[in-house]
Protein backbone atom coordinates (compact mmCIF):
# COMPACT_ATOMS: atom_id res chain seq x y z
CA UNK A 1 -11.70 12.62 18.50
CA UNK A 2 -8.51 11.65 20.73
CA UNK A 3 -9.50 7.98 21.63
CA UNK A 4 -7.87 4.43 22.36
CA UNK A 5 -9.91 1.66 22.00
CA UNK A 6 -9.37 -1.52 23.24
CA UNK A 7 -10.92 -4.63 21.08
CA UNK A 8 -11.01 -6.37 17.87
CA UNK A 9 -9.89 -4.26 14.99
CA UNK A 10 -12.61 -5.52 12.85
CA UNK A 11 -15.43 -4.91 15.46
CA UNK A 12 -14.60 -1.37 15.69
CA UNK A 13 -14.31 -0.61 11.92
CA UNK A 14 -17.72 -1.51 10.85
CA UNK A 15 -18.90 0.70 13.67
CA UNK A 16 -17.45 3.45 11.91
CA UNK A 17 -19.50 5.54 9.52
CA UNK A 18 -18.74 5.75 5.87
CA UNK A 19 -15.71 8.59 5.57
CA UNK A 20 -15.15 9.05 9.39
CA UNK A 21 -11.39 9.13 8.69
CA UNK A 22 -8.89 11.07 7.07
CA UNK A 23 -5.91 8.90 7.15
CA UNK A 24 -5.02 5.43 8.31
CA UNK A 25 -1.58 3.85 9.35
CA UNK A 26 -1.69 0.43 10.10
CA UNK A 27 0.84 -1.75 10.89
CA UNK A 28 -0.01 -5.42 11.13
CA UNK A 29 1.70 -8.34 12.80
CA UNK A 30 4.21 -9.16 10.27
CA UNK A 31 3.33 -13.31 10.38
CA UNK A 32 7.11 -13.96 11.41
CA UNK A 33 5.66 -17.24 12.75
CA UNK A 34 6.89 -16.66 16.23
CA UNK A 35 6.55 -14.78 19.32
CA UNK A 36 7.71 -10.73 19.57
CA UNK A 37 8.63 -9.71 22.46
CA UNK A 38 10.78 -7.21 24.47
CA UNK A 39 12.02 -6.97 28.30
CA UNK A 40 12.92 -3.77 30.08
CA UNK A 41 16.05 -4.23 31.79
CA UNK A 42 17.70 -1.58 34.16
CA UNK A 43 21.50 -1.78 34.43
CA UNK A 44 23.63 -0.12 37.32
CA UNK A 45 26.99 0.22 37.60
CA UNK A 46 28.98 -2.10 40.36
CA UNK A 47 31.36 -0.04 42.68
CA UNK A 48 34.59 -1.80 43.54
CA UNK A 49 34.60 -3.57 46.52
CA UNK A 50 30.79 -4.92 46.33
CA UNK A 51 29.93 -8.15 47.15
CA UNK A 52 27.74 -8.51 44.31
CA UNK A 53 30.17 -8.58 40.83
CA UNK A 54 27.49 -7.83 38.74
CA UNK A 55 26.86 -10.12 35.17
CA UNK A 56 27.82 -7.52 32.37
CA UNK A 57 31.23 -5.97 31.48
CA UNK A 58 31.32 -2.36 30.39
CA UNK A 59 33.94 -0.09 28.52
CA UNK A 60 36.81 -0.01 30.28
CA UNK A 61 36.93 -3.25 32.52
CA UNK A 62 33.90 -1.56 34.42
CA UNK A 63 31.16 -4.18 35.69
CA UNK A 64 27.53 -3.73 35.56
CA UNK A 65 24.08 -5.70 37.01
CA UNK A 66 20.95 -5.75 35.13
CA UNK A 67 17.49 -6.54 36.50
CA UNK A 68 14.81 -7.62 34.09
CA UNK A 69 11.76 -4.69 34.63
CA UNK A 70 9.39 -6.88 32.63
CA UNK A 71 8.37 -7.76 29.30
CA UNK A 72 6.13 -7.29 26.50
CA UNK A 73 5.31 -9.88 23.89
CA UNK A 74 2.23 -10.88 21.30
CA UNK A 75 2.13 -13.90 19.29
CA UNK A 76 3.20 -13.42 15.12
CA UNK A 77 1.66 -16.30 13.15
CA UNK A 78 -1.50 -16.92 11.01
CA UNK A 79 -2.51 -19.65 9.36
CA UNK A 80 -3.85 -17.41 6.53
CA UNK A 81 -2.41 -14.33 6.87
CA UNK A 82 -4.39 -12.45 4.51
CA UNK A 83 -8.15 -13.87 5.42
CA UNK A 84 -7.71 -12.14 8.86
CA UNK A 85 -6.41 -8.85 6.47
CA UNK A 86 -9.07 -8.68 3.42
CA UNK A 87 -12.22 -7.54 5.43
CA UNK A 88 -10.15 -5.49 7.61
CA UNK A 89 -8.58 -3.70 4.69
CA UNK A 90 -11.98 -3.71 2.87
CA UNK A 91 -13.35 -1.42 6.28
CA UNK A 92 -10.44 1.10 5.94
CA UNK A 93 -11.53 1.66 2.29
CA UNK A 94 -14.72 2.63 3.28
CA UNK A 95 -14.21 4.42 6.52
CA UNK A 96 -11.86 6.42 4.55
CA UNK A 97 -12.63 10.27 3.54
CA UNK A 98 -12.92 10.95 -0.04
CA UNK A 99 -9.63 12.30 -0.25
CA UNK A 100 -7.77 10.28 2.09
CA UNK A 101 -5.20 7.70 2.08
CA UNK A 102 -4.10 4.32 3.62
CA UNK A 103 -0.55 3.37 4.32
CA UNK A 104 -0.36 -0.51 5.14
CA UNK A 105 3.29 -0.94 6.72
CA UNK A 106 4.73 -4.45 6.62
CA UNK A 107 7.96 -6.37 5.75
CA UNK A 108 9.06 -8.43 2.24
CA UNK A 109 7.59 -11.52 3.54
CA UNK A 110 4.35 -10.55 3.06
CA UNK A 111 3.93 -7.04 1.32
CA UNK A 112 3.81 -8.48 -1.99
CA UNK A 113 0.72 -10.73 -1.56
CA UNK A 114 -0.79 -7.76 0.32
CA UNK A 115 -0.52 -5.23 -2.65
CA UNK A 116 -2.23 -8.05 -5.07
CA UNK A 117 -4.47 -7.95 -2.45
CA UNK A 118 -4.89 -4.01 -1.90
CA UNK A 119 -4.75 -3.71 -5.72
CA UNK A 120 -7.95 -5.39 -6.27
CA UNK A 121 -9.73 -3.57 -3.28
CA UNK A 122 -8.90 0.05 -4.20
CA UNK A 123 -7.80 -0.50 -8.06
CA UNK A 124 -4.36 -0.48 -8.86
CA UNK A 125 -4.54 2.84 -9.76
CA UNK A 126 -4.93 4.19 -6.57
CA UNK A 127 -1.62 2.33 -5.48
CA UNK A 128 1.10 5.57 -5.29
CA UNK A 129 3.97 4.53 -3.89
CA UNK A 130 5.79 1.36 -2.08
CA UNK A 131 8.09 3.05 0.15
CA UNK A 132 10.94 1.27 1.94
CA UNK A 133 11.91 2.52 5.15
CA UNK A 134 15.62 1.51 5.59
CA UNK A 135 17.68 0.98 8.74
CA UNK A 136 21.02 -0.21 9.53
CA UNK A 137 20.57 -1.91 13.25
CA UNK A 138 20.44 -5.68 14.81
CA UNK A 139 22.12 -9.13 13.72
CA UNK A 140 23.84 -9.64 10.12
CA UNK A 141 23.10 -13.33 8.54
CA UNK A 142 26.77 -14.74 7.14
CA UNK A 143 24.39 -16.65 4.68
CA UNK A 144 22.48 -13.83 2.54
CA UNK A 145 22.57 -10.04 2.21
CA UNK A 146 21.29 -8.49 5.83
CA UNK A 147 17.10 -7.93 5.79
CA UNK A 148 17.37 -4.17 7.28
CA UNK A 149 13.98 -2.89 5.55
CA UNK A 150 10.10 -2.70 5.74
CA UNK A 151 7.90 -1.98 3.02
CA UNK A 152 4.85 0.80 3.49
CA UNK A 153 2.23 0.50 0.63
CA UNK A 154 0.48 4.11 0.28
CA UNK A 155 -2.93 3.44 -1.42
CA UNK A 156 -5.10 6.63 -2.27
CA UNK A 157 -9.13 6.30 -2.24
CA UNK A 158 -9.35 8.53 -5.02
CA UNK A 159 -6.43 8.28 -6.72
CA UNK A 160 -7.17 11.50 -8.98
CA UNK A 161 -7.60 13.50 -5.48
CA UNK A 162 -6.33 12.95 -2.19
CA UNK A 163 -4.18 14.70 0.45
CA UNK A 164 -0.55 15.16 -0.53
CA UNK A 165 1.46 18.48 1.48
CA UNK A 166 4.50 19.26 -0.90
CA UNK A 167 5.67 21.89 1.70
CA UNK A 168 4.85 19.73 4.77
CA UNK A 169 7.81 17.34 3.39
CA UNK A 170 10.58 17.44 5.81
CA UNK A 171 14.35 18.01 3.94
CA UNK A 172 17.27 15.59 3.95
CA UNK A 173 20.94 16.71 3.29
CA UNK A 174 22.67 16.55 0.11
CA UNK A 175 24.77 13.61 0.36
CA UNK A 176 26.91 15.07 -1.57
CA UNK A 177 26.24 18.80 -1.51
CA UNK A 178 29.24 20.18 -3.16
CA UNK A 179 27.45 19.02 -6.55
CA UNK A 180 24.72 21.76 -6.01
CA UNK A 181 24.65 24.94 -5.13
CA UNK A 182 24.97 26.60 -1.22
CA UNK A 183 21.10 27.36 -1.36
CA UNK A 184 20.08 23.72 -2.07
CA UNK A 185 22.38 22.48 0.30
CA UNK A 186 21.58 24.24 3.01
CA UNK A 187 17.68 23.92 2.12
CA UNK A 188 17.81 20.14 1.70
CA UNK A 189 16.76 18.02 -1.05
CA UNK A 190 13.11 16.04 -0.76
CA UNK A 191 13.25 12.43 0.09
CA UNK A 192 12.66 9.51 -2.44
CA UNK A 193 10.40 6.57 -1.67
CA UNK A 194 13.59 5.03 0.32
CA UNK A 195 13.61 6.58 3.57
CA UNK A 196 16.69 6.17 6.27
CA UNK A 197 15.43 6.24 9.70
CA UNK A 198 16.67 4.42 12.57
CA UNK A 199 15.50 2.23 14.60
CA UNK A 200 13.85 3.38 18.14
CA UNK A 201 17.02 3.47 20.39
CA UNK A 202 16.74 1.34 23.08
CA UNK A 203 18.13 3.99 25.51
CA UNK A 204 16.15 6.57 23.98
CA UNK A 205 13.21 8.70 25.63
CA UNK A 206 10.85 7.61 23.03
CA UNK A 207 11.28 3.88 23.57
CA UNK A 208 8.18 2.43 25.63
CA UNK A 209 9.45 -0.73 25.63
CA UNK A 210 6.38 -2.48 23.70
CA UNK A 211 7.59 -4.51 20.81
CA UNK A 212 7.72 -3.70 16.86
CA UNK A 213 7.47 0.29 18.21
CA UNK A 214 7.82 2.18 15.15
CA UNK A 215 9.82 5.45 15.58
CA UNK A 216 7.92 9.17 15.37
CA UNK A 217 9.86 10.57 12.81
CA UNK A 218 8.24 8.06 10.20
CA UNK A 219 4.77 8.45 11.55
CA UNK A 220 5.46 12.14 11.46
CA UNK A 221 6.44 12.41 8.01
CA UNK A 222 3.14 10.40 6.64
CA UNK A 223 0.94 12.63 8.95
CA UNK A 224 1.98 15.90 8.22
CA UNK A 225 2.20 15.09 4.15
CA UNK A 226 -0.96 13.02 4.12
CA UNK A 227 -3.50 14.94 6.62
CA UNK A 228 -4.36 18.39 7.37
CA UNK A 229 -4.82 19.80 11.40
CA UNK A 230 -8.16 18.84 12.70
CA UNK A 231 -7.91 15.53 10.13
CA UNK A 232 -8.96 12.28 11.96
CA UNK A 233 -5.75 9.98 11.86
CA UNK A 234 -6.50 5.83 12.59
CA UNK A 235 -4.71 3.15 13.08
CA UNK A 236 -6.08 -0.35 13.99
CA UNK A 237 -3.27 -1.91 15.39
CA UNK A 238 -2.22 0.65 17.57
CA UNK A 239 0.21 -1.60 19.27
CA UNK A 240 2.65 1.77 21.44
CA UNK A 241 0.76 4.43 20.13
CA UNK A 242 3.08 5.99 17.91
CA UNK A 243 0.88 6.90 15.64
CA UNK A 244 -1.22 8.83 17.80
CA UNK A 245 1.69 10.86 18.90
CA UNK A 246 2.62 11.71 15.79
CA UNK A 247 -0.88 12.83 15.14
CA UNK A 248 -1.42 15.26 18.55
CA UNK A 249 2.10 16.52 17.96
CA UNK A 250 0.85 17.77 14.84
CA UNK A 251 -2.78 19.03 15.71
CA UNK A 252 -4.30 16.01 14.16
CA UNK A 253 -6.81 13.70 16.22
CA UNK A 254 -6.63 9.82 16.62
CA UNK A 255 -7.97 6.49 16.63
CA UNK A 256 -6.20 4.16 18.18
CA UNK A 257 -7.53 0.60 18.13
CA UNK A 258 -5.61 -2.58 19.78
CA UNK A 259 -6.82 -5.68 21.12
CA UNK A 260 -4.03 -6.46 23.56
CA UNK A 261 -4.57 -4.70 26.97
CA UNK A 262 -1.10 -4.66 27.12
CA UNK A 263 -0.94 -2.31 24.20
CA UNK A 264 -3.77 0.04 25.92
CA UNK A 265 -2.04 0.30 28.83
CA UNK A 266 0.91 1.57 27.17
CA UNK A 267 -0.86 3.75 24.99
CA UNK A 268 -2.52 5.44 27.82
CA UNK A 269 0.45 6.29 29.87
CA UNK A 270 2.69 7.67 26.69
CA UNK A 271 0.00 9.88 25.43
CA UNK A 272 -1.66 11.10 29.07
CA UNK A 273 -1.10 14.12 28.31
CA UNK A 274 -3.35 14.45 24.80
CA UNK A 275 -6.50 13.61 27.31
CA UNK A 276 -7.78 10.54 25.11
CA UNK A 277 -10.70 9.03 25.76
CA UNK A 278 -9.82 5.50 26.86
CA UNK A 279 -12.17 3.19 25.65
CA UNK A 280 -11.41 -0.96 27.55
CA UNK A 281 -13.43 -3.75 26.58
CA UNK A 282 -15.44 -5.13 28.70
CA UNK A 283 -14.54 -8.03 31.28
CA UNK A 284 -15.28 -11.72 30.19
CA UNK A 285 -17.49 -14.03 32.70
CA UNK A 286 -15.88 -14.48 35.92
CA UNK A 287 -12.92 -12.03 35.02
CA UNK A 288 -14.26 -9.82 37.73
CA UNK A 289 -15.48 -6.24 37.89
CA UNK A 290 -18.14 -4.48 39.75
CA UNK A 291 -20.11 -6.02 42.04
């Protein structure tokens, strides 16, 4: 199964049968209350002598000009923020394979509520871990300590057996290896539940320019721990597809639900080359189509 699907989240969950999945990622609009959105811009360097003076300055004195490419954006507010969540959460319990896991990524706004929520759909045993993926990139308030981390809830169906990889971990350095020994340091030591990843880079060949992207490296660390190859890997907001990259890199397949076209259009061009079934709902009345 390598498919994108393009429709509501909730729809396509109770299609599913009971344990059609291995592992799910999902990573819901954060209710920030406002708009997200990104625009692609292309900057080019302005030779002397131009007529055109460009808008930006560069290092060095040098002038640039940017043109806007286009933008992506979705709307980040709910009046009840977790009624739209419960049932949808309640669907990746059940879809879920006896020993598999779901990782529900959001920020410290609303993660909270959502594990009192998660803890009395799974059992609060099955909650594992709250890990915080930590960054260091964007604006710094001058009126409280910097937000620069998400939470990512890990709740296991079966809490007494489920998918965990010891040797799939990926190692960190030492950061202070002269306090072990050469062997360790040049092994690595296992990460904690506080991971430090950076952002996407905006210049970077991984960026796709569709908002809240999510970078591989995280994805990649919960797939190859949490699945095995051949494992069915979901996530129902899908939003650039990062998840399913993660999972074909690794010989996992995917389900990758979003209702924003948007989103499937984006998904389809950065993972072309996986062959996904693409899956687009159909046209309203008087939206066109054939005939």
């Amino acid at each position: 199964m390598r498919r994108i699907i393009e429709g509501d989240n909730l729809d396509v969950l109770r299609a599913l049968d009971d344990g059609a999945v291995n592992l799910i990622y999902i990573d819901p609009p954060f209710n920030t209350g406002r708009e997200q959105r990104h625009t692609s811009m292309r900057t080019e360097r302005v030779e002397s002598g131009e007529a055109d003076e460009g808008d930006r300055t560069g290092f060095g004195g040098r002038r640039y000009r940017t043109t806007e490419l286009g933008s992506q954006a979705f709307a980040d507010a709910f009046d009840d923020f977790l009624g739209f969540l419960e049932p949808r959460l309640i669907e990746c319990r059940r879809v879920l394979a006896a020993d598999g896991s779901l990782f529900l990524h959001l920020d410290p706004r609303e993660s909270h509520y959502a594990k009192v929520l998660l803890d009395g759909i799974f059992g609060r045993a099955s909650f594992l871990n709250e890990i915080v993926w930590a960054y260091d990139y964007g604006g710094r308030s001058k009126r409280r300590w910097p937000a620069k981390h998400d939470t990512i809830l890990w709740y296991a169906k079966d809490p007494e057996h489920y998918t965990f990889d010891y040797d799939a971990i990926d190692r960190i350095p030492y950061m202070a290896p002269g306090l072990v020994t050469p062997e360790k340091a040049e092994r690595g030591k296992v990460p904690t539940d506080v991971w430090w990843q950076t952002v996407v880079p905006t210049s970077g060949t991984e960026r796709t320019g569709y908002p809240t992207q999510k970078p591989l490296a995280v994805l990649e660390r919960i797939i190859r721990v949490h699945s095995r190859p051949g494992d069915v890997v979901a996530d129902f907001f899908a939003g650039s597809g990062t998840t399913g990259d993660a999972a074909a890199r690794n010989d996992r397949d995917f389900l990758l639900v979003d209702s924003n076209p948007e989103a499937i259009d984006v998904m389809a061009s950065r993972l072309e080359g996986w062959q996904p079934e693409i899956v687009r709902a159909a046209p309203m009345a008087g939206e066109g189509g054939a005939g």
